[in-house]
PDB file of N, CA and C in Angstrom:
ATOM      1  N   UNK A   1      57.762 -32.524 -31.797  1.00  0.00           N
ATOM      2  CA  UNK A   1      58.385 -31.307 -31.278  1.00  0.00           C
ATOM      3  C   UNK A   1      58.735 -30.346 -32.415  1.00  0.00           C
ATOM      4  N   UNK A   2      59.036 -30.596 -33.765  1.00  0.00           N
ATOM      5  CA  UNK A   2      59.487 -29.791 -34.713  1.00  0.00           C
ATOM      6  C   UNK A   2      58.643 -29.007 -34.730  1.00  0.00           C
ATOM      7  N   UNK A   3      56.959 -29.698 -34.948  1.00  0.00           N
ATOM      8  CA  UNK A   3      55.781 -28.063 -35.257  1.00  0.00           C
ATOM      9  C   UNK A   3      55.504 -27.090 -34.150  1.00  0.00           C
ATOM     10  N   UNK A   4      56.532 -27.198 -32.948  1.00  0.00           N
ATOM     11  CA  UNK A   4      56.219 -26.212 -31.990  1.00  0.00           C
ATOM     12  C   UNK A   4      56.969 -24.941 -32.498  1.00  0.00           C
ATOM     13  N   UNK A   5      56.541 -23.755 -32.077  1.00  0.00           N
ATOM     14  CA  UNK A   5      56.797 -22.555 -32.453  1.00  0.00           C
ATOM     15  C   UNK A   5      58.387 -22.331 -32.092  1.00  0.00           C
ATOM     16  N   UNK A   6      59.193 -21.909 -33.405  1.00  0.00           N
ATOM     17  CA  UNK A   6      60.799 -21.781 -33.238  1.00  0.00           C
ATOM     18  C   UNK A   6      61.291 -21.206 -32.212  1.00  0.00           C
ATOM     19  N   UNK A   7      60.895 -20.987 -31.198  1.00  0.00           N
ATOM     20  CA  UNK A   7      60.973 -19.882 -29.958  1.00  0.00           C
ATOM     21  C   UNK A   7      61.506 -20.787 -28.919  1.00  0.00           C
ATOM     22  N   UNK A   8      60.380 -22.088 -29.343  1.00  0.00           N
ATOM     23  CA  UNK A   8      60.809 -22.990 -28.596  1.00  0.00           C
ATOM     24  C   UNK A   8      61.315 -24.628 -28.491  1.00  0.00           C
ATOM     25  N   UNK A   9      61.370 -24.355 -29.792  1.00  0.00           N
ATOM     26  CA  UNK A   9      62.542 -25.422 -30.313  1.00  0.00           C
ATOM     27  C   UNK A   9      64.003 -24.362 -30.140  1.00  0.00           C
ATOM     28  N   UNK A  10      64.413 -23.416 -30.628  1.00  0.00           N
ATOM     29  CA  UNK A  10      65.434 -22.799 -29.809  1.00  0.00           C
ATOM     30  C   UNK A  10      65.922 -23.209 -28.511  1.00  0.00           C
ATOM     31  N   UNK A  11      65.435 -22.532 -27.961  1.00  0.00           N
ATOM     32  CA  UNK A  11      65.681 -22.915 -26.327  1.00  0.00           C
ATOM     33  C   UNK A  11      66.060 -24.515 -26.490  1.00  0.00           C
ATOM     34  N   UNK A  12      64.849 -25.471 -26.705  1.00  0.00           N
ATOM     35  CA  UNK A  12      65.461 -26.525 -26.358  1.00  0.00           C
ATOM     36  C   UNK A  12      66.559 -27.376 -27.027  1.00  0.00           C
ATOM     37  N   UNK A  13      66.951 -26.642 -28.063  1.00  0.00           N
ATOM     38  CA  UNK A  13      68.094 -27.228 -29.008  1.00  0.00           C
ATOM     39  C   UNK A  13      69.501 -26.099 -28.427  1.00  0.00           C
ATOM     40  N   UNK A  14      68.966 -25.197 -27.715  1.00  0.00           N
ATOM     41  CA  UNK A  14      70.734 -24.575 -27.231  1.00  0.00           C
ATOM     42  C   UNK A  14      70.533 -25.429 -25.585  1.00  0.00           C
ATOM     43  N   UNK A  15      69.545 -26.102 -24.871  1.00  0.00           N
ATOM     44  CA  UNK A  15      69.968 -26.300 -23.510  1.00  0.00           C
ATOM     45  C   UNK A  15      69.691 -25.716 -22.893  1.00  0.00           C
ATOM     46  N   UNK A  16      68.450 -24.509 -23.111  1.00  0.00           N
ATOM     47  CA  UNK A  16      68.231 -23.991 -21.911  1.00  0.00           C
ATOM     48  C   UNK A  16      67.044 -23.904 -21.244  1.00  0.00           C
ATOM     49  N   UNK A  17      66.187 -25.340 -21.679  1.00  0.00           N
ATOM     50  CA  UNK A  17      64.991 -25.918 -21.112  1.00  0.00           C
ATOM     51  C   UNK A  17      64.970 -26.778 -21.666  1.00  0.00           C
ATOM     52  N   UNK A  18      64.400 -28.100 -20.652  1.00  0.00           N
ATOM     53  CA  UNK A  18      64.277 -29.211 -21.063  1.00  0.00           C
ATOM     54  C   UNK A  18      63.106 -29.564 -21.905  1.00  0.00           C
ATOM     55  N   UNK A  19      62.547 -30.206 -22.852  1.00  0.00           N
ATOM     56  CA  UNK A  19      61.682 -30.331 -23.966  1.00  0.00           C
ATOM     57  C   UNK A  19      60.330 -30.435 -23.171  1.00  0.00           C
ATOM     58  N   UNK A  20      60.704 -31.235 -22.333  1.00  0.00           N
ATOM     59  CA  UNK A  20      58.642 -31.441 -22.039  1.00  0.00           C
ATOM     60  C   UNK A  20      58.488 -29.909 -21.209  1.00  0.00           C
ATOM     61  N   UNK A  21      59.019 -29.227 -21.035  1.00  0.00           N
ATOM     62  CA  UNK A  21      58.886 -27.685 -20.102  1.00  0.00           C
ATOM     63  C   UNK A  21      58.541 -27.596 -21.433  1.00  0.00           C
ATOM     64  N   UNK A  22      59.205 -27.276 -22.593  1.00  0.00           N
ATOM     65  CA  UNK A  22      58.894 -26.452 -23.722  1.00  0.00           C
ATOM     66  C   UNK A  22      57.629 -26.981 -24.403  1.00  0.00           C
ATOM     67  N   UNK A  23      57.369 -28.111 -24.210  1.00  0.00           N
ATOM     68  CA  UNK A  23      56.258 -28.584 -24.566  1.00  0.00           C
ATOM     69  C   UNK A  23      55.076 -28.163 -23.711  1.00  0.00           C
ATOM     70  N   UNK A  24      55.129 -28.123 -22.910  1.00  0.00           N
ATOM     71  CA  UNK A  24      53.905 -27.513 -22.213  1.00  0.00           C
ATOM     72  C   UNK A  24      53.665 -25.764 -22.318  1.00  0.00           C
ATOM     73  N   UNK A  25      55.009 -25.489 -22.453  1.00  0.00           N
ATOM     74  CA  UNK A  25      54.884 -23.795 -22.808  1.00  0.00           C
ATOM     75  C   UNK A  25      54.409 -23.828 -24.070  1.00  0.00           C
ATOM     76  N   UNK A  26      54.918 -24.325 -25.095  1.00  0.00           N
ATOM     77  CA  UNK A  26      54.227 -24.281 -26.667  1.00  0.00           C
ATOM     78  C   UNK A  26      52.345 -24.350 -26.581  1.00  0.00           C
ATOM     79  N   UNK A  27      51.914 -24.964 -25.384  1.00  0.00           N
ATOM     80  CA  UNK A  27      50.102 -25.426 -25.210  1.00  0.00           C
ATOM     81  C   UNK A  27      49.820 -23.656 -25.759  1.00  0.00           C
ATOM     82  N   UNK A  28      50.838 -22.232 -25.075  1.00  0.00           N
ATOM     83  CA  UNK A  28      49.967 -21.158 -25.230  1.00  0.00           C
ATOM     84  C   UNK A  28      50.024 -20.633 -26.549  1.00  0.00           C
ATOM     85  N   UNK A  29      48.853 -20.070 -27.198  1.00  0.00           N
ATOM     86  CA  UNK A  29      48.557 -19.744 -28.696  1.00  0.00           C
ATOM     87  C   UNK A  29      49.376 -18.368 -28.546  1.00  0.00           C
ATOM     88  N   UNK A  30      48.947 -17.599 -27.823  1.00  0.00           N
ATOM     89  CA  UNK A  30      49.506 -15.800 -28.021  1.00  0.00           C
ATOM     90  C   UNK A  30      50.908 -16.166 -27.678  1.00  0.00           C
ATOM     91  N   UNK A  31      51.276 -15.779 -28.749  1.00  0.00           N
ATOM     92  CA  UNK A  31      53.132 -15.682 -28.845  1.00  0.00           C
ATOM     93  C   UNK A  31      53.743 -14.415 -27.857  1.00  0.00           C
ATOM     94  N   UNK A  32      53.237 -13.543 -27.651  1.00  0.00           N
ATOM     95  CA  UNK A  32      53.686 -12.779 -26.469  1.00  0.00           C
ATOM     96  C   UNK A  32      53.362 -13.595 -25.087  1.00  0.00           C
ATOM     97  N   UNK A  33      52.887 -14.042 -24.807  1.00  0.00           N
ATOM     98  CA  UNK A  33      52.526 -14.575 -23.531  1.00  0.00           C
ATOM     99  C   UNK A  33      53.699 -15.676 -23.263  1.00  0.00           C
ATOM    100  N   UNK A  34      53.665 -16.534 -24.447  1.00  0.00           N
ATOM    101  CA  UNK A  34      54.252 -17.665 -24.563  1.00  0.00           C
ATOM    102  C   UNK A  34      55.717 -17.455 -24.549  1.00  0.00           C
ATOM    103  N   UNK A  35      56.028 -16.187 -25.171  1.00  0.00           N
ATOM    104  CA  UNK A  35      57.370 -15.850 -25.218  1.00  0.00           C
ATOM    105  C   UNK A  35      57.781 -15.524 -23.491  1.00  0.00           C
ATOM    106  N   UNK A  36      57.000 -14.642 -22.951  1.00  0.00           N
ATOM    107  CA  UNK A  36      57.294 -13.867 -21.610  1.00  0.00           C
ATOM    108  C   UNK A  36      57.440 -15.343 -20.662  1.00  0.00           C
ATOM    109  N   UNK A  37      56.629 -16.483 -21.243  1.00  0.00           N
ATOM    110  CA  UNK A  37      56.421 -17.356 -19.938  1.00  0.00           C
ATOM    111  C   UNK A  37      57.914 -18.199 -20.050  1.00  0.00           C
ATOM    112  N   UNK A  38      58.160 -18.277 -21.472  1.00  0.00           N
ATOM    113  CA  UNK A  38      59.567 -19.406 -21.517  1.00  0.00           C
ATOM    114  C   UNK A  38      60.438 -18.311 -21.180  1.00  0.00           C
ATOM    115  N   UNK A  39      60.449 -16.895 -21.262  1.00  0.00           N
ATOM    116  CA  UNK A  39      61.790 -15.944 -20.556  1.00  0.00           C
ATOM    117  C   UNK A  39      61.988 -16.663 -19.345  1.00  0.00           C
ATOM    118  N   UNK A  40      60.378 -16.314 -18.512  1.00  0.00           N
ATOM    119  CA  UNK A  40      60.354 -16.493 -17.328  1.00  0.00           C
ATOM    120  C   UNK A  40      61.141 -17.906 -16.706  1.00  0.00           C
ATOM    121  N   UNK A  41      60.735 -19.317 -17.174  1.00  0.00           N
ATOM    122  CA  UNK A  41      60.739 -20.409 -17.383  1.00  0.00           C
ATOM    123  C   UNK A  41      62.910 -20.779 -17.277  1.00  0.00           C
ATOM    124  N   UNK A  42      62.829 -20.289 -18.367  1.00  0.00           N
ATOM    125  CA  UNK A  42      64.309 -20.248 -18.443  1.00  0.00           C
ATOM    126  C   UNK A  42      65.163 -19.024 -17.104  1.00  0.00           C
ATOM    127  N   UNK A  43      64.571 -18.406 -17.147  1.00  0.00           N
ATOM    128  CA  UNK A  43      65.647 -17.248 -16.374  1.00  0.00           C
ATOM    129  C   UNK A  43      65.375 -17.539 -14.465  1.00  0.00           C
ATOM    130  N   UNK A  44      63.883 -18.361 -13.968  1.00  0.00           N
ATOM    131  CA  UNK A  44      63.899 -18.712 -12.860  1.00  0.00           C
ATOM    132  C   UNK A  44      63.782 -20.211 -12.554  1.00  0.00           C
ATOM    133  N   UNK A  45      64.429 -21.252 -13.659  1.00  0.00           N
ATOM    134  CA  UNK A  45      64.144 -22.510 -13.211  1.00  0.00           C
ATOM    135  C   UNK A  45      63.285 -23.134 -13.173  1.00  0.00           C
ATOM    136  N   UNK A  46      61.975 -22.465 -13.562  1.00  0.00           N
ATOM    137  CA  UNK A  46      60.940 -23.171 -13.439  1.00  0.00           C
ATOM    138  C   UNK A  46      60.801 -24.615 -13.258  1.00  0.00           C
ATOM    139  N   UNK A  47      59.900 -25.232 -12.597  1.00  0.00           N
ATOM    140  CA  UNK A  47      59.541 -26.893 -12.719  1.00  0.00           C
ATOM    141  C   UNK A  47      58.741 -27.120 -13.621  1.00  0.00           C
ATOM    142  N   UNK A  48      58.561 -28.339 -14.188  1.00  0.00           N
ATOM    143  CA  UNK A  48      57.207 -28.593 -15.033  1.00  0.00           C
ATOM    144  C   UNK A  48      56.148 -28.534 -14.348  1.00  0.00           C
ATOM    145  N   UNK A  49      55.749 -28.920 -13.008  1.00  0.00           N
ATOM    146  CA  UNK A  49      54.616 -29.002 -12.364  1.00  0.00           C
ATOM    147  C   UNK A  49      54.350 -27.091 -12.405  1.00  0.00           C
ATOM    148  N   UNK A  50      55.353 -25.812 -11.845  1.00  0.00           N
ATOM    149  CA  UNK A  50      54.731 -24.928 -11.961  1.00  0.00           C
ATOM    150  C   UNK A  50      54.605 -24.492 -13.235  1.00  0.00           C
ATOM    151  N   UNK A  51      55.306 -24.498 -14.331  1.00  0.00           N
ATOM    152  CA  UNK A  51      54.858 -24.502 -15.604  1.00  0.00           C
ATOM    153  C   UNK A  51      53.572 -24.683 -15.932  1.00  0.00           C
ATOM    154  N   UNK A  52      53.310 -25.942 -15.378  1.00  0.00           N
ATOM    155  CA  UNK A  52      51.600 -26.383 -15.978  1.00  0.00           C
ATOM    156  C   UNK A  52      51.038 -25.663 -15.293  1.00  0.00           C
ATOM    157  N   UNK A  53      51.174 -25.420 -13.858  1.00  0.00           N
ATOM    158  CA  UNK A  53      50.152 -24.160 -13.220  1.00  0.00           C
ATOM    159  C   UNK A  53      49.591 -22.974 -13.891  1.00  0.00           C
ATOM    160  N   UNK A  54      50.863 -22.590 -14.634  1.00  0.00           N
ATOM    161  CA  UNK A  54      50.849 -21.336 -15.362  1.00  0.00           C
ATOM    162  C   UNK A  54      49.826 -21.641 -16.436  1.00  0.00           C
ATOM    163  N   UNK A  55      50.277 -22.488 -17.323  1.00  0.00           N
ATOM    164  CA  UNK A  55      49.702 -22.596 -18.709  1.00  0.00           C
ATOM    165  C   UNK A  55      48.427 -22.919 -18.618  1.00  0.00           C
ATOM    166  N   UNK A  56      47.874 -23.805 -17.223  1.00  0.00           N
ATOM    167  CA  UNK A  56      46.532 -24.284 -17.081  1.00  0.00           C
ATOM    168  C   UNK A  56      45.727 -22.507 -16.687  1.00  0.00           C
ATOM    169  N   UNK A  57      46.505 -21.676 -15.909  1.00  0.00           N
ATOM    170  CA  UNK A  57      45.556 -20.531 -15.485  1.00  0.00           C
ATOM    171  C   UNK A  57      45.786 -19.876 -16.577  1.00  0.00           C
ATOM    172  N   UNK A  58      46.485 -19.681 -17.645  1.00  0.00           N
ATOM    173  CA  UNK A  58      46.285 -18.716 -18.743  1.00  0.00           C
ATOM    174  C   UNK A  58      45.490 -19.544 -19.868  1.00  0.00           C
ATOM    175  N   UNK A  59      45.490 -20.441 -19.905  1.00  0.00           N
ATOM    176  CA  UNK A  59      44.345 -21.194 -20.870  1.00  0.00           C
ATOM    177  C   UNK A  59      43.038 -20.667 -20.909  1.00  0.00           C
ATOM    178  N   UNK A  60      41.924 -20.440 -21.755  1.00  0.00           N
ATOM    179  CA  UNK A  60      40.503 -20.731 -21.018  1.00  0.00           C
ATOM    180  C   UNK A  60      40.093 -21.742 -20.551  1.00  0.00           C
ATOM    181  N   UNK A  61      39.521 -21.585 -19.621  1.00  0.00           N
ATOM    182  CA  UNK A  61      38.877 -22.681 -19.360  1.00  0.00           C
ATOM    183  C   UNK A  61      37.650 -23.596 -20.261  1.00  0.00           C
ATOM    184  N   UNK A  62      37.582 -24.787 -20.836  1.00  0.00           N
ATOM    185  CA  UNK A  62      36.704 -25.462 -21.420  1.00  0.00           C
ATOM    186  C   UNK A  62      35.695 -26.268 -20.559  1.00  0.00           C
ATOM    187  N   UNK A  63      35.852 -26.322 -19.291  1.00  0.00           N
ATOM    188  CA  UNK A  63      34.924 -27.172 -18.155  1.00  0.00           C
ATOM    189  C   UNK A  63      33.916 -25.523 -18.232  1.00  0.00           C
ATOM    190  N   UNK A  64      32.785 -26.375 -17.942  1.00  0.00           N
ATOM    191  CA  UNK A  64      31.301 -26.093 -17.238  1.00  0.00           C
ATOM    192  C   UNK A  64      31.502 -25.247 -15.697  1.00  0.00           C
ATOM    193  N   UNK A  65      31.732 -23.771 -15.647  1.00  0.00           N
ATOM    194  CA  UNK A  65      31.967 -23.186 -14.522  1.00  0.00           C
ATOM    195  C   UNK A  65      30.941 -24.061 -13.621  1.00  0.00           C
ATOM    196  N   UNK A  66      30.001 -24.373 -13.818  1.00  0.00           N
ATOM    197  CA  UNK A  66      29.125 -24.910 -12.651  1.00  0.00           C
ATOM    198  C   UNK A  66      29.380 -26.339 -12.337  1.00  0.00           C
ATOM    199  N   UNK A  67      29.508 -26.962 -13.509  1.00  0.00           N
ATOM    200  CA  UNK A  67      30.381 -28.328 -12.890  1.00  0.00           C
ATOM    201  C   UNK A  67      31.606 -28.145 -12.245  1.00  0.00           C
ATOM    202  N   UNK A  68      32.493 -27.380 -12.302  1.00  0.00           N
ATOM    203  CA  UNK A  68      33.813 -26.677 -11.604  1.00  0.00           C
ATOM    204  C   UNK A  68      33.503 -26.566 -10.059  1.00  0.00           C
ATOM    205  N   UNK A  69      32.504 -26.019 -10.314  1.00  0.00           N
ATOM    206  CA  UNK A  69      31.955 -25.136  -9.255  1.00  0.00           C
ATOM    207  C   UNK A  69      31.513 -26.146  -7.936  1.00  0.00           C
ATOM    208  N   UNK A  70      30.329 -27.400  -8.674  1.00  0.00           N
ATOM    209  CA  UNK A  70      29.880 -28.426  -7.917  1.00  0.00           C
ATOM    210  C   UNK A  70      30.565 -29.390  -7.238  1.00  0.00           C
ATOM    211  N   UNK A  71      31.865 -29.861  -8.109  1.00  0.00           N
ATOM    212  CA  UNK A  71      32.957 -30.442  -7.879  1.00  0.00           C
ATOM    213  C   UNK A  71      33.670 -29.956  -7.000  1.00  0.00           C
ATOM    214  N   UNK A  72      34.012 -28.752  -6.674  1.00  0.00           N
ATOM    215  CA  UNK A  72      34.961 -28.274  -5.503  1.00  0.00           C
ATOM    216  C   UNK A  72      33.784 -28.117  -4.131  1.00  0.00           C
ATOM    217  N   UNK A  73      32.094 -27.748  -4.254  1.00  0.00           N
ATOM    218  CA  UNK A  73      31.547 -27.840  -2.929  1.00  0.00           C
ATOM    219  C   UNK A  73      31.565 -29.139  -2.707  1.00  0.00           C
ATOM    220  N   UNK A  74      31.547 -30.035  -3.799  1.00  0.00           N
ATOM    221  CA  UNK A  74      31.437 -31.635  -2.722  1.00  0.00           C
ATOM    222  C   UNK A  74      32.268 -32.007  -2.662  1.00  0.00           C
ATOM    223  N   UNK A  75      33.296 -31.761  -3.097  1.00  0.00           N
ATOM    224  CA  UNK A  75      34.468 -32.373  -1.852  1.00  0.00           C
ATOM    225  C   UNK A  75      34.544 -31.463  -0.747  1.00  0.00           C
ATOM    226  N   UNK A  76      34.491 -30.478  -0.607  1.00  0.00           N
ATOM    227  CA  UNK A  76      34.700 -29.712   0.520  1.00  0.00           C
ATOM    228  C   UNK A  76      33.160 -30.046   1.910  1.00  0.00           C
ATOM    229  N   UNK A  77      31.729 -30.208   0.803  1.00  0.00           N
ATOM    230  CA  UNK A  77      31.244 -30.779   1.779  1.00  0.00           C
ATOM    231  C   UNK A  77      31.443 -32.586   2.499  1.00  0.00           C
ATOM    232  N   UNK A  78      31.867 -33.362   1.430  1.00  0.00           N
ATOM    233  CA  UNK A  78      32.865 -34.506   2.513  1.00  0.00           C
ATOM    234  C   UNK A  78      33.649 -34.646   3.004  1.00  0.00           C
ATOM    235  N   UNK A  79      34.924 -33.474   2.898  1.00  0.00           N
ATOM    236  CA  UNK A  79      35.811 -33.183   3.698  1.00  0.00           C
ATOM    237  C   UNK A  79      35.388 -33.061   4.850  1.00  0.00           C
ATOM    238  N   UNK A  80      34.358 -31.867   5.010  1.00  0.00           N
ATOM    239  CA  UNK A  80      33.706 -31.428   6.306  1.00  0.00           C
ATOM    240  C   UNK A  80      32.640 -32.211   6.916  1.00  0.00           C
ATOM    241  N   UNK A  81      32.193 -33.343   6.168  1.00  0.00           N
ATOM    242  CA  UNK A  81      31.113 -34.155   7.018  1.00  0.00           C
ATOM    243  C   UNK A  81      31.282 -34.580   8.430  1.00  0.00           C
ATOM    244  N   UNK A  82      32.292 -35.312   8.519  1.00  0.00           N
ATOM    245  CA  UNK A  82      32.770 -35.422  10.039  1.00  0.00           C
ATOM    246  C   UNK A  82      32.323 -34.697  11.403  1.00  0.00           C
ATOM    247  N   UNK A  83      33.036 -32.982  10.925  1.00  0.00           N
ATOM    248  CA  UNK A  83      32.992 -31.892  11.949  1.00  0.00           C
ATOM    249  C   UNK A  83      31.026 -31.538  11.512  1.00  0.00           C
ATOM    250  N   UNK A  84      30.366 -31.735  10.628  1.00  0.00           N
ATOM    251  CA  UNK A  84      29.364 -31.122  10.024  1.00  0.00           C
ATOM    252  C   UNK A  84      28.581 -32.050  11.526  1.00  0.00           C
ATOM    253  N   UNK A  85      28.186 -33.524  11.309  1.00  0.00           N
ATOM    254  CA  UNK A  85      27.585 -34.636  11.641  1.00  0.00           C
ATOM    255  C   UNK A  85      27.908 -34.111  13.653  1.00  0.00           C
ATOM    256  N   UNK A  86      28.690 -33.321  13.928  1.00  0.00           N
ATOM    257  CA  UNK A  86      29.186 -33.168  15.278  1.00  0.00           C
ATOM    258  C   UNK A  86      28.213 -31.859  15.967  1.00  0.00           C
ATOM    259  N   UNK A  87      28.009 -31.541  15.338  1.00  0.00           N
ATOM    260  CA  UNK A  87      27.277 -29.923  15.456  1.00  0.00           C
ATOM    261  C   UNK A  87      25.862 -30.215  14.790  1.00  0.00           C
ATOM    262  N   UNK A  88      24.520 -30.576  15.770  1.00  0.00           N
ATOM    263  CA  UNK A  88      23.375 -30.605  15.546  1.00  0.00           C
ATOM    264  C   UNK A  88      22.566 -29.736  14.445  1.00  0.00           C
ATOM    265  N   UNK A  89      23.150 -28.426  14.654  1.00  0.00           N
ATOM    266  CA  UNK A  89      22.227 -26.965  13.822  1.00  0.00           C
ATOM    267  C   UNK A  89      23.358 -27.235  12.489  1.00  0.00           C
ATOM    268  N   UNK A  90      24.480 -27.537  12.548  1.00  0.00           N
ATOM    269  CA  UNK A  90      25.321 -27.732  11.430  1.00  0.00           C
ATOM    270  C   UNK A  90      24.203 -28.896  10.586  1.00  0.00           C
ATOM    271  N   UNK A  91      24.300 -29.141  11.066  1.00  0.00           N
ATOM    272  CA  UNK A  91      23.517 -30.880  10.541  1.00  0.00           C
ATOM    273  C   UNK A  91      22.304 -31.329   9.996  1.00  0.00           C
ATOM    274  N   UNK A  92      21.778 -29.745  10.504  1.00  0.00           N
ATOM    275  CA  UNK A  92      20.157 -29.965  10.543  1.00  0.00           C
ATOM    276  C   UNK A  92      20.161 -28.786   9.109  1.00  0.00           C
ATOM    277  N   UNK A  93      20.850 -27.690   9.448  1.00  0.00           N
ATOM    278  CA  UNK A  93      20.886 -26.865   8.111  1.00  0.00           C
ATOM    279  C   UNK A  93      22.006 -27.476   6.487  1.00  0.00           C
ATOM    280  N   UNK A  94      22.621 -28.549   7.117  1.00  0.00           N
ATOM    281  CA  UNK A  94      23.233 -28.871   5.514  1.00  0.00           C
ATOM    282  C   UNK A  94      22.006 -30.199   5.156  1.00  0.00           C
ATOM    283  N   UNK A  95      21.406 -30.626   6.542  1.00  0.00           N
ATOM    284  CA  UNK A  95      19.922 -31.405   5.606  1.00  0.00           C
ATOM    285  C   UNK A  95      19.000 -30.577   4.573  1.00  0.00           C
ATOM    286  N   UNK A  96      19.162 -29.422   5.159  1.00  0.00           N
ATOM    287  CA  UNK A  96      17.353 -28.454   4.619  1.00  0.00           C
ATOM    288  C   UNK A  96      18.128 -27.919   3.099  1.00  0.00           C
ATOM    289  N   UNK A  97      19.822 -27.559   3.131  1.00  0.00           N
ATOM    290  CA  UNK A  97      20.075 -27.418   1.969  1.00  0.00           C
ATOM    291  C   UNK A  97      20.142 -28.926   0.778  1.00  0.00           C
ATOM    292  N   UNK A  98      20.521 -29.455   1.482  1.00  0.00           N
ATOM    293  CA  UNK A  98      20.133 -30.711   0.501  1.00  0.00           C
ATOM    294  C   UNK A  98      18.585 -31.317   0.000  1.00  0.00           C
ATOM    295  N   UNK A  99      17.712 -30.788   1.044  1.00  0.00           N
ATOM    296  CA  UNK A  99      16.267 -31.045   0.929  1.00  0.00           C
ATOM    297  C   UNK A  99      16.366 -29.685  -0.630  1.00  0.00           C
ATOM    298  N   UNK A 100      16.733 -28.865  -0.370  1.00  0.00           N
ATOM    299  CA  UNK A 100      16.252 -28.004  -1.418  1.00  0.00           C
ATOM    300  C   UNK A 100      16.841 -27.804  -2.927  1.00  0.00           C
ATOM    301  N   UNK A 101      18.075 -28.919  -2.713  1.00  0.00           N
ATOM    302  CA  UNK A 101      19.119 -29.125  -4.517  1.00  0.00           C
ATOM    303  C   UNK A 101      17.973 -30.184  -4.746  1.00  0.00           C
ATOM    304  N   UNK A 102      17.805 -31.468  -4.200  1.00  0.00           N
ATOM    305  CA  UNK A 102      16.856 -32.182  -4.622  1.00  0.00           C
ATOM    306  C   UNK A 102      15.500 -31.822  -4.839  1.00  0.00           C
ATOM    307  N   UNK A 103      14.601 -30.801  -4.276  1.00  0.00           N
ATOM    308  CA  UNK A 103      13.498 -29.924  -4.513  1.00  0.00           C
ATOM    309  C   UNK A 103      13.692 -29.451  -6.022  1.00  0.00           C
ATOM    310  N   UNK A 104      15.026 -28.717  -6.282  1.00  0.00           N
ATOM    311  CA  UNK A 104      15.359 -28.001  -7.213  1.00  0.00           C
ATOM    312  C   UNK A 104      15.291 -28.699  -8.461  1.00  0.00           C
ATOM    313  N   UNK A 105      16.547 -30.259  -8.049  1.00  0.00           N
ATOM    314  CA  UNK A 105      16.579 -31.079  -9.383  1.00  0.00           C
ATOM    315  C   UNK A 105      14.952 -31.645  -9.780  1.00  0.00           C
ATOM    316  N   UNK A 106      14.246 -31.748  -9.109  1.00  0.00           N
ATOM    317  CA  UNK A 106      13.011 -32.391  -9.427  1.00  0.00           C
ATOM    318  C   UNK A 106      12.053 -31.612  -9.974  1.00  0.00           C
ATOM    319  N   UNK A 107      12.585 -30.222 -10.276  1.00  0.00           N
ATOM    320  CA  UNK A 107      11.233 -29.462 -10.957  1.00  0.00           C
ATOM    321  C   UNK A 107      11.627 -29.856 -12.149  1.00  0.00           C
ATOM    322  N   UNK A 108      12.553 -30.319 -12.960  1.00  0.00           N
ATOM    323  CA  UNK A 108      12.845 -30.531 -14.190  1.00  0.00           C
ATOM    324  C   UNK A 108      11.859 -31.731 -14.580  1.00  0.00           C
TER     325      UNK A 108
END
């Protein structure tokens, strides 16, 4: 905790956020951001869980937008298999799209 930025060893040495909050606020590099988020942090209570919300959407992202991307249609298409498998033309058009990712992967 000492090499986190004095902004926020402050705070957590007067009491007015608990260390792992400040630890997850310290993740942001731009010291304006980081400053505005522990104002914020401190002056509305923040939780650690929305804390990390924050710090994860102001981060860049380092994942593969398309692995991101693939990962959220397949769960959403096994979420929906159920209602999909109930509805014939549902059923018959998420076959022909799957006929055509596997078409796709195989030109490689």
């Amino acid at each position: 905790m000492l090499k986190k930025p004095q902004e926020i060893l402050e705070a957590v040495r007067q009491g007015k956020i608990e260390y792992t909050k400040g630890l997850e606020i310290a993740k942001i590099d731009d010291f304006g951001i980081r400053q505005e988020l522990l104002w914020e942090a401190i002056a509305n209570n923040l939780s650690l869980a929305e804390i990390k919300k924050r710090v994860k959407g102001l981060k860049p992202s380092s994942e593969n937008p398309i692995r991101t991307k693939l990962d959220s249609v397949y769960k959403q298409f096994k979420k929906s298999l159920k209602n999909i498998e109930k509805d014939p033309h549902q059923l018959q058009e998420a076959e022909r799209l799957l006929v055509k990712i596997e078409e796709f992967l195989q030109k490689k």
